[in-house]
PDB file of N, CA and C in Angstrom:
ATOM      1  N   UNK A   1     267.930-111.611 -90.163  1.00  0.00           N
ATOM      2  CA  UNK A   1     267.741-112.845 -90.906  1.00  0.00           C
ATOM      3  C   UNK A   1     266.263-113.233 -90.835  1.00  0.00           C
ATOM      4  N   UNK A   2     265.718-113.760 -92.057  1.00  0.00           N
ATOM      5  CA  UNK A   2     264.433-114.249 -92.199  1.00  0.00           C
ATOM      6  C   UNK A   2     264.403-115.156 -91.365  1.00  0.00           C
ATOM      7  N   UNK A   3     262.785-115.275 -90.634  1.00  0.00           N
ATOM      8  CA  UNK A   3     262.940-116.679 -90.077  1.00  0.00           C
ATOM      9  C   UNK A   3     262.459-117.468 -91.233  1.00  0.00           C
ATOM     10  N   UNK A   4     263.253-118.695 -91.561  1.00  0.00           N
ATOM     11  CA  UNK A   4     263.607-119.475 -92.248  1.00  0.00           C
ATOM     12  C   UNK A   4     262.080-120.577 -92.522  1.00  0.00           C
ATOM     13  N   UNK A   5     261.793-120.998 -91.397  1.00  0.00           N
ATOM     14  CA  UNK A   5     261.030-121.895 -91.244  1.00  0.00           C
ATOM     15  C   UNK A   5     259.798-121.750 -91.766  1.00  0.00           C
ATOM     16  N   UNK A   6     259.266-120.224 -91.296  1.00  0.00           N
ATOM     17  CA  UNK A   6     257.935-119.315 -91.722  1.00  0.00           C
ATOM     18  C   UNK A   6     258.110-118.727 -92.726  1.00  0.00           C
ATOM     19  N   UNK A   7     258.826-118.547 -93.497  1.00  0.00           N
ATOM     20  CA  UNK A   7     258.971-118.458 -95.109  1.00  0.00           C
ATOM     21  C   UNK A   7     259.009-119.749 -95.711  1.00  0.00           C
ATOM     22  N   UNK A   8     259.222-121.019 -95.396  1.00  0.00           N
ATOM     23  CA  UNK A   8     259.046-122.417 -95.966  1.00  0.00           C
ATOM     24  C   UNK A   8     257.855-122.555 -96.125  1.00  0.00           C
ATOM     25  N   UNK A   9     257.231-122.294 -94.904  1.00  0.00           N
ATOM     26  CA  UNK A   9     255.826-122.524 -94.587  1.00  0.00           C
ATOM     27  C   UNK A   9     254.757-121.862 -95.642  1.00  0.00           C
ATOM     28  N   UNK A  10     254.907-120.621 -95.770  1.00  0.00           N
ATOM     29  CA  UNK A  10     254.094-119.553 -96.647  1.00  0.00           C
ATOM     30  C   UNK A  10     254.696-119.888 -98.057  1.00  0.00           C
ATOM     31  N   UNK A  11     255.498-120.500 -98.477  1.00  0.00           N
ATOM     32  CA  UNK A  11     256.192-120.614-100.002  1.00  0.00           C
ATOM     33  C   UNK A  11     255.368-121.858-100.433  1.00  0.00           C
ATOM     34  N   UNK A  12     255.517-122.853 -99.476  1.00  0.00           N
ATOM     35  CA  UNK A  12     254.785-124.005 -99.552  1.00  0.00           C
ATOM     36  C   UNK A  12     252.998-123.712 -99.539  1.00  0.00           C
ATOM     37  N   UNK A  13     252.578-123.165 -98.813  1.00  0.00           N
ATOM     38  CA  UNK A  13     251.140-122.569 -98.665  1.00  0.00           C
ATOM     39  C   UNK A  13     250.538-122.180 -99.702  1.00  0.00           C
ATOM     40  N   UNK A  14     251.667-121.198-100.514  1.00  0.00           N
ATOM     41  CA  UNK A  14     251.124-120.405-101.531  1.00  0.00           C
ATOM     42  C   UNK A  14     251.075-121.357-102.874  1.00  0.00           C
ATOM     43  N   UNK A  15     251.109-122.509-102.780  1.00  0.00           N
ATOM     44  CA  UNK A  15     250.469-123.637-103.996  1.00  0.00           C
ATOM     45  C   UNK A  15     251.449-123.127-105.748  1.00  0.00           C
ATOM     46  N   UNK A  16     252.445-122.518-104.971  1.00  0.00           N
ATOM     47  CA  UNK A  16     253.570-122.218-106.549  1.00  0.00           C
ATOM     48  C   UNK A  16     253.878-123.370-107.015  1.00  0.00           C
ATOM     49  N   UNK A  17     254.888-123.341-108.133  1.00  0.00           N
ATOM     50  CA  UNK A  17     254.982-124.196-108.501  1.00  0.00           C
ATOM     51  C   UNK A  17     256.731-124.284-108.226  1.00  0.00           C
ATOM     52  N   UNK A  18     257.015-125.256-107.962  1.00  0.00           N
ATOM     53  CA  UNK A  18     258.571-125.671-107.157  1.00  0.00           C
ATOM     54  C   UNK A  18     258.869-124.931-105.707  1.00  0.00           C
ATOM     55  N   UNK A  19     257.917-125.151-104.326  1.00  0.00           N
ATOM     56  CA  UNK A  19     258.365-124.016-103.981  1.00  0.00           C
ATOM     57  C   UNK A  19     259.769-124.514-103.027  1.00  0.00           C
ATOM     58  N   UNK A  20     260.051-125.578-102.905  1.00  0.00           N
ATOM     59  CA  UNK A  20     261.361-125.922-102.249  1.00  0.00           C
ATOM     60  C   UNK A  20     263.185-125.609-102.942  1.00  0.00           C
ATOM     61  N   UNK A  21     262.835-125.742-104.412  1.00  0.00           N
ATOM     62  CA  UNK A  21     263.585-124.922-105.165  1.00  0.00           C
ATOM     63  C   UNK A  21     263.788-123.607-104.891  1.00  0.00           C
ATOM     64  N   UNK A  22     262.476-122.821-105.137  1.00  0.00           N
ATOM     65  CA  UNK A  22     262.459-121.160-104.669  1.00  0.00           C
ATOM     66  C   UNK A  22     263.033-120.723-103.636  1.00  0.00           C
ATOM     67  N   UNK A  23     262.618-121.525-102.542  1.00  0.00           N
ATOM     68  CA  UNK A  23     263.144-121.236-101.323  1.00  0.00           C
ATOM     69  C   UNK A  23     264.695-121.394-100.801  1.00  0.00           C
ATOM     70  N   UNK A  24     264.983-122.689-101.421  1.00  0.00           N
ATOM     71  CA  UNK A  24     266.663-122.901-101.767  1.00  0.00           C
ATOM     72  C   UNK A  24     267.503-121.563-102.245  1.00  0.00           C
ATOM     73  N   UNK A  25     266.732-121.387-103.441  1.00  0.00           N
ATOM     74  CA  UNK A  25     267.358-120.194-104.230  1.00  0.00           C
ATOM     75  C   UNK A  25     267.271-118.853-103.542  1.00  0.00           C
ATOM     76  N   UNK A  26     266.564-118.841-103.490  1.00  0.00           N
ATOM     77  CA  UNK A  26     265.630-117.525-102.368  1.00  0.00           C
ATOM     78  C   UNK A  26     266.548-117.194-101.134  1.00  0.00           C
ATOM     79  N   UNK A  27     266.635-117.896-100.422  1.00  0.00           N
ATOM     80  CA  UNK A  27     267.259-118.124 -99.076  1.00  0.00           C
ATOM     81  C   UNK A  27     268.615-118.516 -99.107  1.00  0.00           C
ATOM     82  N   UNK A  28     269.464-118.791 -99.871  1.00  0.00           N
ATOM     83  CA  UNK A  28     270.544-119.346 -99.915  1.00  0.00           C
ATOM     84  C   UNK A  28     271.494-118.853 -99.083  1.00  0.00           C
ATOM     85  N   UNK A  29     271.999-117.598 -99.018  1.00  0.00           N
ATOM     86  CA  UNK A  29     272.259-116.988 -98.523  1.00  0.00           C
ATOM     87  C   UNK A  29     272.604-117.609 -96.569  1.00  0.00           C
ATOM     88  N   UNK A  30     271.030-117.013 -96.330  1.00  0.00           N
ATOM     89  CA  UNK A  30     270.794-116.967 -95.430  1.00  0.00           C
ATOM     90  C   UNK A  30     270.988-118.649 -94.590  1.00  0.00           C
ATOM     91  N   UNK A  31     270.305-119.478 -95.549  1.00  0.00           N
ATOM     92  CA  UNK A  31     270.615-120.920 -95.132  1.00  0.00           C
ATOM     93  C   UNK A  31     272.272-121.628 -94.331  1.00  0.00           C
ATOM     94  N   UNK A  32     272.979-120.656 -95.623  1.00  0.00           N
ATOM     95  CA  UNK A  32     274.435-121.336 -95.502  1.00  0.00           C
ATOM     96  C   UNK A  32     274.956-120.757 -94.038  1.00  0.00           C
ATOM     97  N   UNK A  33     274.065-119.396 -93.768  1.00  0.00           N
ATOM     98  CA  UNK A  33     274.988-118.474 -92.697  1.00  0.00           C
ATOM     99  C   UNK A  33     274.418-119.051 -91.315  1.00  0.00           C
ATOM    100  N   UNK A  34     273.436-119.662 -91.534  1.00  0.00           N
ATOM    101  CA  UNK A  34     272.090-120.232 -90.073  1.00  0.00           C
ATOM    102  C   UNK A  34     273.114-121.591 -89.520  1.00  0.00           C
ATOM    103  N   UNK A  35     272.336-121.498 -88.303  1.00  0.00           N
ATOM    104  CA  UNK A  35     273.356-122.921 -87.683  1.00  0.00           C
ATOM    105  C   UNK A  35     272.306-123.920 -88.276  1.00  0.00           C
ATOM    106  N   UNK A  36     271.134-124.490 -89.250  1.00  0.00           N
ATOM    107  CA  UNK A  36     270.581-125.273 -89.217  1.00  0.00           C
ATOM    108  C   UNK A  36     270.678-125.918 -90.771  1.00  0.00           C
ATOM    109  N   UNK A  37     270.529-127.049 -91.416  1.00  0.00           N
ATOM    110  CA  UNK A  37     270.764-127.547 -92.252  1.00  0.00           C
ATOM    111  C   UNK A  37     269.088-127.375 -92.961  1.00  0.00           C
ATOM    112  N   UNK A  38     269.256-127.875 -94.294  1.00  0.00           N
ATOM    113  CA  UNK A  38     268.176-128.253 -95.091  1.00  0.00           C
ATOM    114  C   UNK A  38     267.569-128.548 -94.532  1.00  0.00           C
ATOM    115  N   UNK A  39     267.265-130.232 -93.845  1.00  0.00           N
ATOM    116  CA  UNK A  39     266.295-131.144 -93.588  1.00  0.00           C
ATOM    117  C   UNK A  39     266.387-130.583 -91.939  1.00  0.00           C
ATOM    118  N   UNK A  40     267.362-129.935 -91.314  1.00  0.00           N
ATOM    119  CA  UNK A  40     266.867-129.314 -89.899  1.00  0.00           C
ATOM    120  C   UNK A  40     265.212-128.362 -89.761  1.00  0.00           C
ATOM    121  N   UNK A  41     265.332-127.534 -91.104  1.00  0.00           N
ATOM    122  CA  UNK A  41     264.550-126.623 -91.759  1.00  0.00           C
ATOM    123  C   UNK A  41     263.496-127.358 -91.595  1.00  0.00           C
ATOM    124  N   UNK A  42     263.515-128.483 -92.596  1.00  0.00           N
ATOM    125  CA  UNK A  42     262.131-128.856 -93.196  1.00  0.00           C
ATOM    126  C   UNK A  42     261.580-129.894 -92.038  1.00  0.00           C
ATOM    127  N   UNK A  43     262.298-130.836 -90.873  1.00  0.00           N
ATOM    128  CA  UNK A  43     261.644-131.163 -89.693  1.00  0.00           C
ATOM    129  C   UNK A  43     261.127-130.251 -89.354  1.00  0.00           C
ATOM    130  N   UNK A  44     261.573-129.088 -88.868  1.00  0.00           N
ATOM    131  CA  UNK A  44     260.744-127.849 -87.927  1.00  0.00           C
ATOM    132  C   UNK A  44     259.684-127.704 -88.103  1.00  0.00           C
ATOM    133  N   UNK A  45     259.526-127.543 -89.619  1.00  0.00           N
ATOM    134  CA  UNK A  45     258.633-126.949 -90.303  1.00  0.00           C
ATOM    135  C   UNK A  45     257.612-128.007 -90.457  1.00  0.00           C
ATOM    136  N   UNK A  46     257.804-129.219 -89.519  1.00  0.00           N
ATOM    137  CA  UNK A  46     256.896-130.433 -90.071  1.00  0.00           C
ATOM    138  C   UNK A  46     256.568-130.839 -91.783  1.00  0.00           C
ATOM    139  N   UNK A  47     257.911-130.702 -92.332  1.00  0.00           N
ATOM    140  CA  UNK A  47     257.642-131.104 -93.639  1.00  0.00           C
ATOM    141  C   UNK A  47     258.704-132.153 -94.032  1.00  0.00           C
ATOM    142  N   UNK A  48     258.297-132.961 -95.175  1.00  0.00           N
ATOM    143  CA  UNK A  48     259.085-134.329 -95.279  1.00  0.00           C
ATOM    144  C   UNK A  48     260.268-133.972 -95.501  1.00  0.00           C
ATOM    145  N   UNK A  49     261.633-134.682 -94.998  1.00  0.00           N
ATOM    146  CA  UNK A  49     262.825-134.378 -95.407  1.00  0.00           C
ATOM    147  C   UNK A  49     263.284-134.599 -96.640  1.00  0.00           C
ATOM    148  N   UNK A  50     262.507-135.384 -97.592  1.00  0.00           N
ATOM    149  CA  UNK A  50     262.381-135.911 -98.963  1.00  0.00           C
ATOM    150  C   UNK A  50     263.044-134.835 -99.863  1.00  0.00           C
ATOM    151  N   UNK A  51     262.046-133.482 -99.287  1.00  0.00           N
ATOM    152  CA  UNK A  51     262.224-132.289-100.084  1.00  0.00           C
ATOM    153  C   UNK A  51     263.685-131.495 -99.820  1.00  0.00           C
ATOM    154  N   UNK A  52     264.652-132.251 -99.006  1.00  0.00           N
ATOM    155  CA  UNK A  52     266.196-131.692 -99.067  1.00  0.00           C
ATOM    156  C   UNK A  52     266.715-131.293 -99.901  1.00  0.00           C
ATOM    157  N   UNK A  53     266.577-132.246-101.357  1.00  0.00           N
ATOM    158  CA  UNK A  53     267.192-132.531-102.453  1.00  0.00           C
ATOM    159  C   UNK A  53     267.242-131.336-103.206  1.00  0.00           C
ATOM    160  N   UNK A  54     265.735-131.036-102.875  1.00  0.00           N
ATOM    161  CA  UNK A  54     264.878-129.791-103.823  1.00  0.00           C
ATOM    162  C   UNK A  54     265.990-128.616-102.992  1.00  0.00           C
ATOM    163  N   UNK A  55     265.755-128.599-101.722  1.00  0.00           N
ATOM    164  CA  UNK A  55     266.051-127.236-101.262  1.00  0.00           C
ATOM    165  C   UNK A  55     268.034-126.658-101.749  1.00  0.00           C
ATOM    166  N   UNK A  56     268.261-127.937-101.496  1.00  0.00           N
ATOM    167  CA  UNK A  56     269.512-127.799-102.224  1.00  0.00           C
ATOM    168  C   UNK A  56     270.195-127.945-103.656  1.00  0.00           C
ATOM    169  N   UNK A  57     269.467-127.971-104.126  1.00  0.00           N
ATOM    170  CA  UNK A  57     269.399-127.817-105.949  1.00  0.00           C
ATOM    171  C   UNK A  57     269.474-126.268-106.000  1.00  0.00           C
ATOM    172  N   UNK A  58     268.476-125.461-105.321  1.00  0.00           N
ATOM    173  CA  UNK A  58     267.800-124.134-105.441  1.00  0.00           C
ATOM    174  C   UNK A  58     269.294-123.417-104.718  1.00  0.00           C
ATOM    175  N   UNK A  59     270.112-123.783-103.806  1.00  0.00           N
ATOM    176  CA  UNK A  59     270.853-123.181-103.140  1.00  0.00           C
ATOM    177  C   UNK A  59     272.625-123.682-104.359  1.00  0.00           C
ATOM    178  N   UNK A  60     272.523-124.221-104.745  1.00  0.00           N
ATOM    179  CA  UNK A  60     273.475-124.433-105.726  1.00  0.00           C
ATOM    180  C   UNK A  60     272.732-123.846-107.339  1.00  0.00           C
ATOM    181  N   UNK A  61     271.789-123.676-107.488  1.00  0.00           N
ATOM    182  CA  UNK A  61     271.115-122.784-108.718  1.00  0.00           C
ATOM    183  C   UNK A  61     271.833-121.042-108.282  1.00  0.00           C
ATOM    184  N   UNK A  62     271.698-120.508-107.196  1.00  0.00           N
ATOM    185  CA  UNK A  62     271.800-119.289-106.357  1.00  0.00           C
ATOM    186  C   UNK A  62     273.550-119.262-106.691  1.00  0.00           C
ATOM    187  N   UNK A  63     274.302-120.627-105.969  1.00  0.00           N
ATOM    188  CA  UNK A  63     275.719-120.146-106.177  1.00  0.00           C
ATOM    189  C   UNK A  63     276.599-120.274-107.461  1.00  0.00           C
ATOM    190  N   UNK A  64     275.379-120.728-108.366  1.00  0.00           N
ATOM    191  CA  UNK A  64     276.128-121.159-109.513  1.00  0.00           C
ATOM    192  C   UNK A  64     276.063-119.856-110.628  1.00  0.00           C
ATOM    193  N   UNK A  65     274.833-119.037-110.512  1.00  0.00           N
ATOM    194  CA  UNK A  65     274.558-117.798-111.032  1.00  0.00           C
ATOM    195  C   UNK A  65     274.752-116.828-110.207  1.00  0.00           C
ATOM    196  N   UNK A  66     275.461-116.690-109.402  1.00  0.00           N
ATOM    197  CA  UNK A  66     276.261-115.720-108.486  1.00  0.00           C
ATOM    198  C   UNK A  66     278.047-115.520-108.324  1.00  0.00           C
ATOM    199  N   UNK A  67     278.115-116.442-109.177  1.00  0.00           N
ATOM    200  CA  UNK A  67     279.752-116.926-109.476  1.00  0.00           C
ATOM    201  C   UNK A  67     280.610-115.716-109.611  1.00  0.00           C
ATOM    202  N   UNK A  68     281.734-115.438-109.039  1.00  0.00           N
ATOM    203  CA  UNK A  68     282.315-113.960-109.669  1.00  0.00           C
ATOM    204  C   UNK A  68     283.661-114.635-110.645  1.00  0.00           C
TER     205      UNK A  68
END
């Protein structure tokens, strides 16, 4: 498993554009299977919990185009 936190970090770094979406989507997976929540993530990571919303938009974008 990715560490989670240090891929937030570098997604955010890299000045993209949505990167809390990306990372939602990106990571979804991995998020749902981790013992830690959205905003567990984004404390760690010293980033505002504001951006929850985002990260979980991106993780319901992931299960909604993954549908069988």
């Amino acid at each position: 498993m990715p560490n989670l936190i240090e891929e937030l970090k570098k997604l955010v770094e890299s000045k993209e554009t949505y990167p809390y979406l990306k990372f939602g989507a990106k990571f979804a997976l991995d998020i749902e299977k981790s013992d830690y929540t959205p905003n567990d993530i984004l404390n760690k990571a010293g980033l505002s919990s504001s951006y929850q919303a985002e990260i979980n938009k991106g993780i319901s974008i992931y299960n909604y185009l993954n549908r069988v």
